[in-house]
C-alpha atoms as a PDB file:
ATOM      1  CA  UNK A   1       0.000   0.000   0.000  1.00  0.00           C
ATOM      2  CA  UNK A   2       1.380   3.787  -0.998  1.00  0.00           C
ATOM      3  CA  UNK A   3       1.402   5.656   1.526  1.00  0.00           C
ATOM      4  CA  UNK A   4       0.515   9.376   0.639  1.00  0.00           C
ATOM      5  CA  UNK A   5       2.302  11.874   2.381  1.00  0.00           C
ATOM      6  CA  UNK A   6       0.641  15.495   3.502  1.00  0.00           C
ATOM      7  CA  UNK A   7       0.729  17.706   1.569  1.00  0.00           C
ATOM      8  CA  UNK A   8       3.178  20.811   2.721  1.00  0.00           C
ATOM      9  CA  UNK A   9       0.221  23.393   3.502  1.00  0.00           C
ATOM     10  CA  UNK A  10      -1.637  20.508   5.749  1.00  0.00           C
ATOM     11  CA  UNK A  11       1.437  20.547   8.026  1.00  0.00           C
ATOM     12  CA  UNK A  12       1.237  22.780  11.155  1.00  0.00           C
ATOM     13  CA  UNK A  13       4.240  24.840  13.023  1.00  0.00           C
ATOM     14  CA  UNK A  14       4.650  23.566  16.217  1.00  0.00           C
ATOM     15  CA  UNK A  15       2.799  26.063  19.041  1.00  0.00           C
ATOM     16  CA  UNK A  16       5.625  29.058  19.847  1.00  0.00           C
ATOM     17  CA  UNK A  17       6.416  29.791  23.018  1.00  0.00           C
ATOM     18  CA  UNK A  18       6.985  33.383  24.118  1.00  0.00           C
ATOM     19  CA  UNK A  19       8.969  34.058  27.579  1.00  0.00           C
ATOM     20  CA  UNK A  20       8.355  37.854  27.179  1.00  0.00           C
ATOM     21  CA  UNK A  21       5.918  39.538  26.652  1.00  0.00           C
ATOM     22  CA  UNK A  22       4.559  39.731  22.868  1.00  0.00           C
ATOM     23  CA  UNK A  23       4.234  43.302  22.814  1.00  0.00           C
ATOM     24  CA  UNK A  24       6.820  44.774  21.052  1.00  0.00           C
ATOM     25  CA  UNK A  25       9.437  46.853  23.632  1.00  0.00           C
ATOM     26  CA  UNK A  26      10.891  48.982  20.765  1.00  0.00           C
ATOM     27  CA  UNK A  27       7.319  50.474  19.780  1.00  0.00           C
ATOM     28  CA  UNK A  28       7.126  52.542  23.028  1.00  0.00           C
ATOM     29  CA  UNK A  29      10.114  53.055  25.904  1.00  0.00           C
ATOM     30  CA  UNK A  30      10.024  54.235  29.036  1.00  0.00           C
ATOM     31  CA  UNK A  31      11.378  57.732  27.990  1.00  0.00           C
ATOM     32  CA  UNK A  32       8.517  58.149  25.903  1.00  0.00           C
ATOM     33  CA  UNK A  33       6.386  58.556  29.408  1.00  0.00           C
ATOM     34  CA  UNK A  34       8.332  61.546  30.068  1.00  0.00           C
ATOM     35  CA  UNK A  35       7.515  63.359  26.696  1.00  0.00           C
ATOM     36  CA  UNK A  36       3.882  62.898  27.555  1.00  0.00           C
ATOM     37  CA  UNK A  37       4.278  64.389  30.788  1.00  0.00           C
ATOM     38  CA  UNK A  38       6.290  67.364  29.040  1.00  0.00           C
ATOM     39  CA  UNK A  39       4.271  67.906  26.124  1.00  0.00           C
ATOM     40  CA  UNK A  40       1.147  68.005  27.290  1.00  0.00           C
ATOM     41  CA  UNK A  41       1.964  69.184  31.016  1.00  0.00           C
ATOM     42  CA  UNK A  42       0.416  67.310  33.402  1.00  0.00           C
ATOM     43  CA  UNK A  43       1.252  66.349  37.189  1.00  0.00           C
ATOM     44  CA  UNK A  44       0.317  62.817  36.555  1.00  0.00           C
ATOM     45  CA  UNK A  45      -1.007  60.105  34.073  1.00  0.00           C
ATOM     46  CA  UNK A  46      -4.248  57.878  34.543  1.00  0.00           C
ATOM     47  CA  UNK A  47      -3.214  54.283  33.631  1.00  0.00           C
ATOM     48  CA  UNK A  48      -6.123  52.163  32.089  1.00  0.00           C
ATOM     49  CA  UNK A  49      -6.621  48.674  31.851  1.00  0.00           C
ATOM     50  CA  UNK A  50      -7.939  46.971  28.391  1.00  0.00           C
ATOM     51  CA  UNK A  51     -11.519  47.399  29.594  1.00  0.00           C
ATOM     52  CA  UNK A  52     -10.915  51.111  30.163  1.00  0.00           C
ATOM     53  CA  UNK A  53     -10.822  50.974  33.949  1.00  0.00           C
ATOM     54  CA  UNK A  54      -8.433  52.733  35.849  1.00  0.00           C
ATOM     55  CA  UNK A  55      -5.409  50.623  37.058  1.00  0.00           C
ATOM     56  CA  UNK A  56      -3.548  54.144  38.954  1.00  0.00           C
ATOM     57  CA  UNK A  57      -1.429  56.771  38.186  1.00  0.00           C
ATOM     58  CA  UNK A  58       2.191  57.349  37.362  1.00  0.00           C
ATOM     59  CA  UNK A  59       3.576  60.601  38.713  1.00  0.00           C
ATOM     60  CA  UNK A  60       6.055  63.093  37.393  1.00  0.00           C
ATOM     61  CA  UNK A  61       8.232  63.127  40.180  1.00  0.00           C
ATOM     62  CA  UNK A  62       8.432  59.462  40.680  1.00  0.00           C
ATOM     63  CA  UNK A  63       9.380  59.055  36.859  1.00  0.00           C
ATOM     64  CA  UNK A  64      12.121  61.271  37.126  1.00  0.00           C
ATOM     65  CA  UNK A  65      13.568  59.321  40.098  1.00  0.00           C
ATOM     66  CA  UNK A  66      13.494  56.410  38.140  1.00  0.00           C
ATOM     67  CA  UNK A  67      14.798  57.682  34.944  1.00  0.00           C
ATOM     68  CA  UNK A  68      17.950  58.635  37.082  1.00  0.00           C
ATOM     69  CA  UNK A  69      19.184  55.238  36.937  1.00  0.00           C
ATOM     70  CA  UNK A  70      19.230  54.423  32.968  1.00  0.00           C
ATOM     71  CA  UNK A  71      20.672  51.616  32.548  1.00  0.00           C
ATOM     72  CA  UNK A  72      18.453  49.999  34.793  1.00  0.00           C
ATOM     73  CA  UNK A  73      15.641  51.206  33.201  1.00  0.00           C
ATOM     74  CA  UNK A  74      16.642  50.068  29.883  1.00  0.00           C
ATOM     75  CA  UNK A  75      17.181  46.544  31.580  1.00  0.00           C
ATOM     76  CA  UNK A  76      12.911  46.916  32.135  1.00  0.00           C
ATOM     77  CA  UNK A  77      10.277  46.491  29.369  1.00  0.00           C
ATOM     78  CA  UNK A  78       7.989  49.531  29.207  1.00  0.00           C
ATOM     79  CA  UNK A  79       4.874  47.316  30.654  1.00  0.00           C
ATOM     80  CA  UNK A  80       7.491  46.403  33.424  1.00  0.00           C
ATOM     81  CA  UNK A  81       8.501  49.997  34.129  1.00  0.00           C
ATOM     82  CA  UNK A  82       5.235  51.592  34.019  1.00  0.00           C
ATOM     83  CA  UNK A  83       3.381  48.309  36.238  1.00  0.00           C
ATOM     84  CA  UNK A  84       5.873  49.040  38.723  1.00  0.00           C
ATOM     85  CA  UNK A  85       5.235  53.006  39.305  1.00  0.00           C
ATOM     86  CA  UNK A  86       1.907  52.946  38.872  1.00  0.00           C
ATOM     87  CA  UNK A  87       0.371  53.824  42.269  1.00  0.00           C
ATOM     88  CA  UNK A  88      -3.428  52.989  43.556  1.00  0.00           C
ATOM     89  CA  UNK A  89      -5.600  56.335  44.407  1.00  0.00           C
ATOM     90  CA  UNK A  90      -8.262  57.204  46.250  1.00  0.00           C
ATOM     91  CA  UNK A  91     -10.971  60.198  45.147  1.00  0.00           C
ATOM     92  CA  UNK A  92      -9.323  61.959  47.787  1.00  0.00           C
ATOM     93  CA  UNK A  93      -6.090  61.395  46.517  1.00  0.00           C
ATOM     94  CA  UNK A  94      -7.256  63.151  42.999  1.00  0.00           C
ATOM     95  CA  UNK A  95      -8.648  66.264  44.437  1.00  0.00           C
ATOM     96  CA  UNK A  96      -5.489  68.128  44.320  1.00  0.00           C
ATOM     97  CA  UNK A  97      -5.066  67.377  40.561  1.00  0.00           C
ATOM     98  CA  UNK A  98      -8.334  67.821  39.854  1.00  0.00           C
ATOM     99  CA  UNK A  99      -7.948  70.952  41.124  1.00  0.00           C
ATOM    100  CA  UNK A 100      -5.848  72.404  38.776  1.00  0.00           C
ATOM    101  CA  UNK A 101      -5.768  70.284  35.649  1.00  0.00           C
ATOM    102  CA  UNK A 102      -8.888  70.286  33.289  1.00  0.00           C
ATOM    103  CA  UNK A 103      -7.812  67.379  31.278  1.00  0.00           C
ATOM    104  CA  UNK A 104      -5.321  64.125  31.706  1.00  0.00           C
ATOM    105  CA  UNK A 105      -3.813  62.124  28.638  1.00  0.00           C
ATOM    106  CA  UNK A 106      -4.885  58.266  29.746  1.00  0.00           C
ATOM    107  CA  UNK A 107      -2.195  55.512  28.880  1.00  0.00           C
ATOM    108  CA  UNK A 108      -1.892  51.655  28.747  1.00  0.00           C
ATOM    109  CA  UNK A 109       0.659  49.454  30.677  1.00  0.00           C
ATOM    110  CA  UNK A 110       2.676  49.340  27.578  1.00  0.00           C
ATOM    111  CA  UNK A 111       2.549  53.306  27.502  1.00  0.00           C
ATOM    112  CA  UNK A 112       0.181  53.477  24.542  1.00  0.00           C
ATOM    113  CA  UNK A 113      -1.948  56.884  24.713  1.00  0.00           C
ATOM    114  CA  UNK A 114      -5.406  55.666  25.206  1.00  0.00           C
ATOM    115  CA  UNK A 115      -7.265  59.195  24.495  1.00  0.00           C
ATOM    116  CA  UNK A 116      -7.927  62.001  27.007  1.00  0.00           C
ATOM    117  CA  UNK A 117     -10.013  61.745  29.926  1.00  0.00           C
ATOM    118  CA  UNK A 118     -11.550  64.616  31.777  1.00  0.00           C
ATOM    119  CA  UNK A 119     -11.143  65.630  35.586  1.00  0.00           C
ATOM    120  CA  UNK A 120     -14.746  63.937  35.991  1.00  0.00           C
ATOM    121  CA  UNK A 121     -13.554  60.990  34.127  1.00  0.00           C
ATOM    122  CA  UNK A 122     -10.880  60.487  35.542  1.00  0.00           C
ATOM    123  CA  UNK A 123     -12.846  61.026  39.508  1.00  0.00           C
ATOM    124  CA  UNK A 124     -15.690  58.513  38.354  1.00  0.00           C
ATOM    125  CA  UNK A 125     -13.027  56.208  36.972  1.00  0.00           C
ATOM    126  CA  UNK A 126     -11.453  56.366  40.779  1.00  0.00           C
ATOM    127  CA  UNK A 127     -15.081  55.784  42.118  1.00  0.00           C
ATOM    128  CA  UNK A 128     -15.846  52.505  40.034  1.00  0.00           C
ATOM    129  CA  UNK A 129     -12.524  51.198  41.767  1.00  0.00           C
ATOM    130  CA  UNK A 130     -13.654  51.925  45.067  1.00  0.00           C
ATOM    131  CA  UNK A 131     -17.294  50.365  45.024  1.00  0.00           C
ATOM    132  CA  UNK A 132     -15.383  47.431  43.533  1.00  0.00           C
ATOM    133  CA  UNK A 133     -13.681  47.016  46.746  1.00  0.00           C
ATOM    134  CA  UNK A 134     -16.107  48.072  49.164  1.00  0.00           C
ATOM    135  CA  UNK A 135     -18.718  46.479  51.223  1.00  0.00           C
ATOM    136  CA  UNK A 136     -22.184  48.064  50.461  1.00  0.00           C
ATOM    137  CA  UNK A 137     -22.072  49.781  54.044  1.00  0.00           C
ATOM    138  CA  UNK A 138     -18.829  51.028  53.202  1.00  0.00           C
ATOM    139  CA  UNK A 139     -19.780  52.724  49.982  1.00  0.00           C
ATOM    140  CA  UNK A 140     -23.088  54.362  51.449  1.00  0.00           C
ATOM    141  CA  UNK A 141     -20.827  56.141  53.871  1.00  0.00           C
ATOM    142  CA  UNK A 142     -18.343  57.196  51.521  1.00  0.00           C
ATOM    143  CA  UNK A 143     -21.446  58.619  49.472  1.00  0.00           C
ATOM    144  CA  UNK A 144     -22.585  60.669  52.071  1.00  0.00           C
ATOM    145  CA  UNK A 145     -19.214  61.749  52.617  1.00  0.00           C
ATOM    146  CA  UNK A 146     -18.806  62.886  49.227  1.00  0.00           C
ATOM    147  CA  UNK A 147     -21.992  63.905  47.726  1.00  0.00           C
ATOM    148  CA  UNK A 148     -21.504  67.595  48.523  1.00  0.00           C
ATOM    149  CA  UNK A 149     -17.988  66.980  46.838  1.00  0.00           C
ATOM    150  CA  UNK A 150     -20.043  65.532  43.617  1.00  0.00           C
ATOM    151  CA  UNK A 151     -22.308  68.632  43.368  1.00  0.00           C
ATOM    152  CA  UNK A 152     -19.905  70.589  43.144  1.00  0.00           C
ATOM    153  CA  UNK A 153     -18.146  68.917  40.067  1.00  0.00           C
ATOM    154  CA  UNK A 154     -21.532  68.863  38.651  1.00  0.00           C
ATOM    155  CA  UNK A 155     -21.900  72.615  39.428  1.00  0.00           C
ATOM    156  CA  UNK A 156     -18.316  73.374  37.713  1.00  0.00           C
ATOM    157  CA  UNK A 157     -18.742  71.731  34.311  1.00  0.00           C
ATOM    158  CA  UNK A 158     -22.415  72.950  34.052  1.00  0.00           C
ATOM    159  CA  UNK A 159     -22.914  76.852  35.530  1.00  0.00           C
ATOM    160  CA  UNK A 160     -23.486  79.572  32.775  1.00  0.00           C
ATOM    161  CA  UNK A 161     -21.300  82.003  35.677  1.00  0.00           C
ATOM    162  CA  UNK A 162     -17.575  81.864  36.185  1.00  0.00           C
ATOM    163  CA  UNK A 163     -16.861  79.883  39.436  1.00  0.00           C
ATOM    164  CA  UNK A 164     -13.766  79.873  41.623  1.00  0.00           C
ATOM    165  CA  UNK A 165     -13.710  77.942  44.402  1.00  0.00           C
ATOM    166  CA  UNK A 166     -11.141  78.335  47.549  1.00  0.00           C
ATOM    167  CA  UNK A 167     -10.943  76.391  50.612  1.00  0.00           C
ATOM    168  CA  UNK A 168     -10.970  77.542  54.490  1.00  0.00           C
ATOM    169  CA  UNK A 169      -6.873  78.486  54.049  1.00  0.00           C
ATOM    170  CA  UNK A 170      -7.987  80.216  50.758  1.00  0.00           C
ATOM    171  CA  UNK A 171      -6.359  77.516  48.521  1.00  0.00           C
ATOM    172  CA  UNK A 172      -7.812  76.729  45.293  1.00  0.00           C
ATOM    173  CA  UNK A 173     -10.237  73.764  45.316  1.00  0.00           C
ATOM    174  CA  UNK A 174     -11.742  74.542  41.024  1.00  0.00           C
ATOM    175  CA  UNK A 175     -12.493  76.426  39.215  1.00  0.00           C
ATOM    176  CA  UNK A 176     -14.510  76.113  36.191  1.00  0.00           C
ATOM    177  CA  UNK A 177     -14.038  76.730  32.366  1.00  0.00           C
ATOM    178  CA  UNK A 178     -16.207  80.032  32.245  1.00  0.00           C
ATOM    179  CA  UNK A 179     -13.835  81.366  35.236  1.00  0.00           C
ATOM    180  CA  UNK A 180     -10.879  80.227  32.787  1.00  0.00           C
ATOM    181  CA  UNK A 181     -12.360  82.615  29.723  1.00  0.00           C
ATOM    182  CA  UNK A 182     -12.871  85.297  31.652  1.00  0.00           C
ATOM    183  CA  UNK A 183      -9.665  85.295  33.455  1.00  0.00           C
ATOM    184  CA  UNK A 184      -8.101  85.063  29.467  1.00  0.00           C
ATOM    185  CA  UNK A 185     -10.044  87.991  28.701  1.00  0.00           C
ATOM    186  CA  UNK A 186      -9.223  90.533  31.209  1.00  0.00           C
ATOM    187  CA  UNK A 187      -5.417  89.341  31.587  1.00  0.00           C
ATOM    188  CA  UNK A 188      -4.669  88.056  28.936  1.00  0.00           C
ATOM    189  CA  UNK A 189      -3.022  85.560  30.233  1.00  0.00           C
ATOM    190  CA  UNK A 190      -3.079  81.564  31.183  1.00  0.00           C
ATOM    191  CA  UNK A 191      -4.473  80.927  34.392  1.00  0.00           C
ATOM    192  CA  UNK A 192      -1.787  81.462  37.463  1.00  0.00           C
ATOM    193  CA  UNK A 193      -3.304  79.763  40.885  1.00  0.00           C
ATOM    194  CA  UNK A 194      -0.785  81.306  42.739  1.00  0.00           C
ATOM    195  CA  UNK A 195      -1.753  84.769  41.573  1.00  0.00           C
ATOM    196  CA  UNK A 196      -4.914  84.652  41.595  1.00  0.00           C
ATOM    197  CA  UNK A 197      -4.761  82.947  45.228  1.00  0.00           C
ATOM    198  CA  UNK A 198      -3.135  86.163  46.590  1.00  0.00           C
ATOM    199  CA  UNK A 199      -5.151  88.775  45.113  1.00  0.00           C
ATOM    200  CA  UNK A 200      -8.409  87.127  46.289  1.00  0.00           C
ATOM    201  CA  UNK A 201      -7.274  86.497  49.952  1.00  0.00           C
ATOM    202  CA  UNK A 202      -6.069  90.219  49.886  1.00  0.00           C
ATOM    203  CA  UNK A 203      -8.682  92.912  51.573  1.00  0.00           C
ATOM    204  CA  UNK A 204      -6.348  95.880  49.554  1.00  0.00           C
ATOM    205  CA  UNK A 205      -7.508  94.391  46.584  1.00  0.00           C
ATOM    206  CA  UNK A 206     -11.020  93.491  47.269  1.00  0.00           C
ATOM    207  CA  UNK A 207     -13.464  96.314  47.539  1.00  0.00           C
ATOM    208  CA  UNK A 208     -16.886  95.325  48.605  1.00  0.00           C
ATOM    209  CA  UNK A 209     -20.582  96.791  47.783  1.00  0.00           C
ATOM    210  CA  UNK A 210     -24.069  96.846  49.259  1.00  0.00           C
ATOM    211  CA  UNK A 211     -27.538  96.519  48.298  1.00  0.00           C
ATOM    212  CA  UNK A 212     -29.197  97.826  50.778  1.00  0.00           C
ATOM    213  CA  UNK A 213     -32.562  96.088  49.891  1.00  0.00           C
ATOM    214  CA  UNK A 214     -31.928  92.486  50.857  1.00  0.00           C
ATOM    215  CA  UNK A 215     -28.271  93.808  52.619  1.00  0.00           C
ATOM    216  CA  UNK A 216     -26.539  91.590  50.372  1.00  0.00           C
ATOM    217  CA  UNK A 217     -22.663  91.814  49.816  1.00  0.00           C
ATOM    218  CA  UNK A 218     -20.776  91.878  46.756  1.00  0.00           C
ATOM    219  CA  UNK A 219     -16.978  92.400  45.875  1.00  0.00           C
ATOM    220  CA  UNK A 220     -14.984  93.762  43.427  1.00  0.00           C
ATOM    221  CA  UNK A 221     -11.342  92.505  42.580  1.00  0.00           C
ATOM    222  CA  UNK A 222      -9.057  95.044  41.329  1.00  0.00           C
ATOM    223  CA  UNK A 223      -6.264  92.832  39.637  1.00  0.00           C
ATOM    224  CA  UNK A 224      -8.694  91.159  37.888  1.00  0.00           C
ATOM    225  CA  UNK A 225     -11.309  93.827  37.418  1.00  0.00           C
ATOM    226  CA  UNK A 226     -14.381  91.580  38.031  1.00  0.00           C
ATOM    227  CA  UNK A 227     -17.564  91.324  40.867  1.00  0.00           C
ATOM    228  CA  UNK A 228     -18.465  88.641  42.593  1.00  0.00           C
ATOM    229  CA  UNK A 229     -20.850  87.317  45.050  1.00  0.00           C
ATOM    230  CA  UNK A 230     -18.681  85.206  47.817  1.00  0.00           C
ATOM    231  CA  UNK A 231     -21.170  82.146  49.180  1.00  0.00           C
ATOM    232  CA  UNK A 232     -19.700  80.196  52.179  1.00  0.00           C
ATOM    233  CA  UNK A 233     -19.195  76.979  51.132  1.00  0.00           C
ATOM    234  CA  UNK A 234     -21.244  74.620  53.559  1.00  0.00           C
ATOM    235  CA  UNK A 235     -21.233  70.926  54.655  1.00  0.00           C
ATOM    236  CA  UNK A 236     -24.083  69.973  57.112  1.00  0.00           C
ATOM    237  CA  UNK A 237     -23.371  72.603  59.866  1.00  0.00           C
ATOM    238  CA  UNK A 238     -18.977  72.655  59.004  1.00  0.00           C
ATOM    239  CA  UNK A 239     -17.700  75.274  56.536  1.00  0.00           C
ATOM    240  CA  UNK A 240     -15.380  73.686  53.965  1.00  0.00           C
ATOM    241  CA  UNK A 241     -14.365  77.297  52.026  1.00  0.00           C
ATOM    242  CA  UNK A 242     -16.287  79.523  49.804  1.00  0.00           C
ATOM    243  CA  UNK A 243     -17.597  79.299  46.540  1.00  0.00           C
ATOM    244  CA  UNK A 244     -16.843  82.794  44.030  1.00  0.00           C
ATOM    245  CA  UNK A 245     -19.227  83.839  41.856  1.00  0.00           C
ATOM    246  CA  UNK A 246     -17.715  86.122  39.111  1.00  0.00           C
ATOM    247  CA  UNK A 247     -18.539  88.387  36.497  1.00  0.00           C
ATOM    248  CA  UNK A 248     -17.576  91.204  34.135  1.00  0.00           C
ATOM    249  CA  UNK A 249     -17.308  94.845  36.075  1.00  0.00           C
ATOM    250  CA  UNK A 250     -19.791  96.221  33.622  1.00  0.00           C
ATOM    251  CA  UNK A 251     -22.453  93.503  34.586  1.00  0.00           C
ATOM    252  CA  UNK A 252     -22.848  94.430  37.942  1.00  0.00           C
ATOM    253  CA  UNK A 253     -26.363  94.495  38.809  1.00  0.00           C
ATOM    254  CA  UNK A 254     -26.791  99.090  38.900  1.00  0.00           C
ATOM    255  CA  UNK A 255     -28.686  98.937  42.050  1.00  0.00           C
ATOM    256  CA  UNK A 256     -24.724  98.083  43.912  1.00  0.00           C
ATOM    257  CA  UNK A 257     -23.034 100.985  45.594  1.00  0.00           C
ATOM    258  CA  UNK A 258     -19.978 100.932  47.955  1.00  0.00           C
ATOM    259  CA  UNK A 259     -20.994 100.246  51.076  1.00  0.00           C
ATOM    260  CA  UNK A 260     -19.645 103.551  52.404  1.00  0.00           C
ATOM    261  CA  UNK A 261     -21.860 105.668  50.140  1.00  0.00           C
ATOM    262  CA  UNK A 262     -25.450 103.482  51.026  1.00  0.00           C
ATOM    263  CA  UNK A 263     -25.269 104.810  54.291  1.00  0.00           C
ATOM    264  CA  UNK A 264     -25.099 108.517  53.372  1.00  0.00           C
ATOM    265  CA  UNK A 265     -28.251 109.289  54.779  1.00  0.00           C
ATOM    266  CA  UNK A 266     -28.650 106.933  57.265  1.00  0.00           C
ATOM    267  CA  UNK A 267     -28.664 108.016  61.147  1.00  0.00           C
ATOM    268  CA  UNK A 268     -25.268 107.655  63.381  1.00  0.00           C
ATOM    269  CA  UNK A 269     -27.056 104.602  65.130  1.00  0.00           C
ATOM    270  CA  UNK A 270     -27.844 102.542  62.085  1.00  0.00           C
ATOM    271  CA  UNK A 271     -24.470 103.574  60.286  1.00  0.00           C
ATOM    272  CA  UNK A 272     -22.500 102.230  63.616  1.00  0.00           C
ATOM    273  CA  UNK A 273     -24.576  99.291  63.611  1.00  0.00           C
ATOM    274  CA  UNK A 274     -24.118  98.743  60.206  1.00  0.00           C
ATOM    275  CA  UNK A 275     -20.211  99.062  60.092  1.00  0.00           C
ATOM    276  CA  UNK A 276     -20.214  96.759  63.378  1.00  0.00           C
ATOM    277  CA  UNK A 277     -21.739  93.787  61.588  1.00  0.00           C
ATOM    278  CA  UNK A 278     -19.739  94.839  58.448  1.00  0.00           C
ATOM    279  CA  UNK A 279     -16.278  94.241  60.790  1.00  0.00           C
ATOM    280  CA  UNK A 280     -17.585  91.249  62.605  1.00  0.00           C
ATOM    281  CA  UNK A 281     -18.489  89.232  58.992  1.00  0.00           C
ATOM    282  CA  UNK A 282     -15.114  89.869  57.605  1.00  0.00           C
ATOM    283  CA  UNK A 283     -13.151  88.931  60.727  1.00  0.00           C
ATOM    284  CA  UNK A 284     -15.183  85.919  60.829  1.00  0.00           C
ATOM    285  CA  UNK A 285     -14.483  84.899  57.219  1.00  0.00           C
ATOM    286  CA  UNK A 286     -10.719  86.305  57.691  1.00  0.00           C
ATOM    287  CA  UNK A 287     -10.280  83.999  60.642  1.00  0.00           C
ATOM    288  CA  UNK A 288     -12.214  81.313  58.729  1.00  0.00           C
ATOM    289  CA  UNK A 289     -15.107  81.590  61.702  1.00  0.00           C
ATOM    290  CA  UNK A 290     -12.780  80.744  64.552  1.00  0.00           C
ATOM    291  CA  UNK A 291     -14.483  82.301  67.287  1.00  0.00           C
ATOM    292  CA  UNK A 292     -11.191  82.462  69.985  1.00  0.00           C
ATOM    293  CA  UNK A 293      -9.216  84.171  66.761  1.00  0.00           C
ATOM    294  CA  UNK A 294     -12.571  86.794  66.550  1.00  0.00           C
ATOM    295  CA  UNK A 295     -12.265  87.874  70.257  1.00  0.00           C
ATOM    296  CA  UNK A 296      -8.382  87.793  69.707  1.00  0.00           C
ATOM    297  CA  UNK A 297      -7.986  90.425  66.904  1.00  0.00           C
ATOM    298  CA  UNK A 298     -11.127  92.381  68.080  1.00  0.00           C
ATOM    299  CA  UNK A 299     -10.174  92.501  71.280  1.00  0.00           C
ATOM    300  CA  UNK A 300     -13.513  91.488  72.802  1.00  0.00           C
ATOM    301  CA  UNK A 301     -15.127  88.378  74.866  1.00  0.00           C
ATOM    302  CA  UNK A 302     -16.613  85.371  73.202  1.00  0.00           C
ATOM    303  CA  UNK A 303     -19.851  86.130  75.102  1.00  0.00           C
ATOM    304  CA  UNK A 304     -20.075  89.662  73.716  1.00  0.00           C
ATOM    305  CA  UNK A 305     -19.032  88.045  70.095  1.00  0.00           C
ATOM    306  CA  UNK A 306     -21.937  85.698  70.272  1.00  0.00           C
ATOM    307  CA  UNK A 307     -24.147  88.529  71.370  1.00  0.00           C
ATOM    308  CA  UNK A 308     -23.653  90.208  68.479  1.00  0.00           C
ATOM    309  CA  UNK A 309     -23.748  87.309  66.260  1.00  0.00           C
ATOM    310  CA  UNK A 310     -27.409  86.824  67.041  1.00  0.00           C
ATOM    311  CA  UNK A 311     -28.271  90.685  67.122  1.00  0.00           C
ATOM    312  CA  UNK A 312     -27.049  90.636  63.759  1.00  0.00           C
ATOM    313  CA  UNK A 313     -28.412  87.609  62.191  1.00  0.00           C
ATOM    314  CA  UNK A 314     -24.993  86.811  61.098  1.00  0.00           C
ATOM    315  CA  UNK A 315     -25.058  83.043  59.151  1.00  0.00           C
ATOM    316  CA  UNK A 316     -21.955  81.557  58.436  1.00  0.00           C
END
C-alpha cells in the first residue's frame, strides 16, 4: 500500500512559546512617558486597563527618580517599568489634581496613549474602583461623605457664571471653564493659581458693595477687574471654604453701591450698627469663623461676640 504523504500546507508549526511579553518593547520606551508628561503638562497620568478601567497613576516626580538610573531602566520592558510606578488612588487622593488640571492624557501598561479623559472621568473612573472594593455599608458612607464633593463637580462643568472655588486656608479647590475665559479675557493671560490665590485672599484688593434692599454683599477685585458674590461653602453645619461667583465689572447688577456711600443718609445709630456687623463678617471669614481668633484680633469676649452674632443675624 502507498502511503501518501501530507501535503506541505496541511502541516502545522509547532505552538511558539513566548517568555516575554509579545508586545513589542521597541514600539514605546520608558522615555517616551516623560515626553507625555512634558508635552502636554500634566502632574500625573491615569493608567487604564484593556476594559478602560483605571489601574492608577504614574507621577512626574516618581518618573524622574526612576529615569535617574538608565541603565536599569533600559534593563525593564515599558509594561514592566510603568506596572511598577503605577500607584493605587483614592478620590481623595485626585482632588489636588483635579484641582488644577482640566484634562489628563490616559495611557496603557505598555505606555500606549489611550485618548484624554476629563477631571470627571478620571474622579468617576477612581469611584468605580472603590465600590469594587467596598462592602455596600462602606460605599453608602463614603457617598454621604462625598456627595456635597459631587455637586460641586456637577456645578463646575455645568454653571453659565464663572466659578472659583477656595478652601478655608484660601487655597484653590476649582475652578470652572467660564472662570478660565474670563480670566483670558481681562489678563490676557493663562491661568496662574498662585496669583490669583493672593489677590483674592487680599482685603487691599477686594473692595466690597451693598444693596441695601436684601443687605446683600458683593466684591470687586481690582487685579482682575471683576464682581463677585462670595457664598460660604457649607457641609451639614462645618464650613469647607467659599464658593466665588464672578462676572464682568460692567455687569454688575446698577442697584450696587460701595458700602460707604449706602449709608449717606442713614442716622449715626444705624451707620454704627451697620459698620459693626460689616467688621464682625469679615473677621469671621478672615479667621475662617474661629471664634477664639474673633475675640483675639477684636479685642472682645466670646460672650459679647456671640451677642452680636445673634443681634445681627450673622449666618456663616
Amino acid at each position: 500500500m502507498e502511503v501518501q504523504k501530507p501535503d506541505e500546507k496541511d502541516i502545522k508549526e509547532p505552538l511558539k512559546e513566548f517568555n516575554d511579553n509579545p508586545y513589542d518593547p521597541g514600539k514605546t520606551k520608558p522615555e517616551d512617558i516623560m515626553r507625555i508628561f512634558f508635552v502636554n503638562n500634566v502632574p500625573i497620568i491615569p493608567v487604564s486597563s484593556k476594559s478602560g478601567l483605571l489601574v492608577g497613576i504614574l507621577r512626574k516626580e516618581d518618573l524622574v527618580s526612576e529615569l535617574s538610573d538608565i541603565e536599569r531602566v533600559r534593563q525593564q520592558n515599558t509594561d514592566q517599568f510603568i506596572s511598577k510606578l503605577t500607584r493605587k488612588v483614592t478620590l481623595d487622593d485626585l482632588l489636588p489634581y483635579v484641582a488644577k488640571t482640566k484634562e489628563f492624557t490616559v495611557i496603557n501598561i505598555f505606555g500606549e496613549v489611550q485618548g484624554r479623559w476629563s477631571r470627571l472621568d478620571l474622579l468617576e473612573a477612581a469611584e468605580k474602583n472603590s465600590k469594587r472594593k467596598l462592602s455596600e455599608t462602606e460605599i453608602e458612607k463614603q457617598r454621604e461623605e462625598q456627595v456635597l464633593e459631587w455637586i460641586i463637580y456637577l456645578i463646575l462643568e455645568h454653571i453659565p457664571r464663572a466659578l472659583y472655588a477656595l478652601n478655608q486656608n484660601g487655597k484653590t479647590i476649582f475652578f470652572n471653564s467660564n472662570f478660565e475665559e474670563l480670566y483670558l479675557q481681562v489678563m490676557k493671560a493663562e491661568i496662574d493659581i498662585d496669583f490669583i490665590e493672593k489677590s483674592l485672599n487680599n482685603p487691599d484688593k477686594n473692595d466690597f458693595f451693598y444693596r441695601h434692599k436684601n443687605e446683600e454683599m458683593y466684591f470687586y477685585n481690582k487685579d482682575m477687574d471683576f464682581y463677585y458674590e462670595k457664598v460660604p461653602l457649607m457641609n451639614k453645619d462645618e464650613k469647607l471654604g467659599f464658593l466665588i461667583f464672578c462676572d464682568k465689572l460692567n455687569a454688575m447688577p446698577s442697584s450696587l453701591v460701595p458700602a460707604d456711600d449706602s449709608l449717606k443718609d442713614k442716622p449715626l445709630q444705624e451707620k454704627l450698627e451697620f459698620l459693626e456687623r460689616m467688621i464682625l463678617v469679615e473677621t469671621l471669614n478672615d479667621c475662617n469663623c474661629d471664634h477664639s481668633e474673633v475675640c483675639r484680633k477684636l479685642n472682645i469676649s466670646k460672650q459679647f461676640l456671640l451677642k452680636k452674632i445673634k443681634k445681627y443675624d450673622i449666618n456663616y
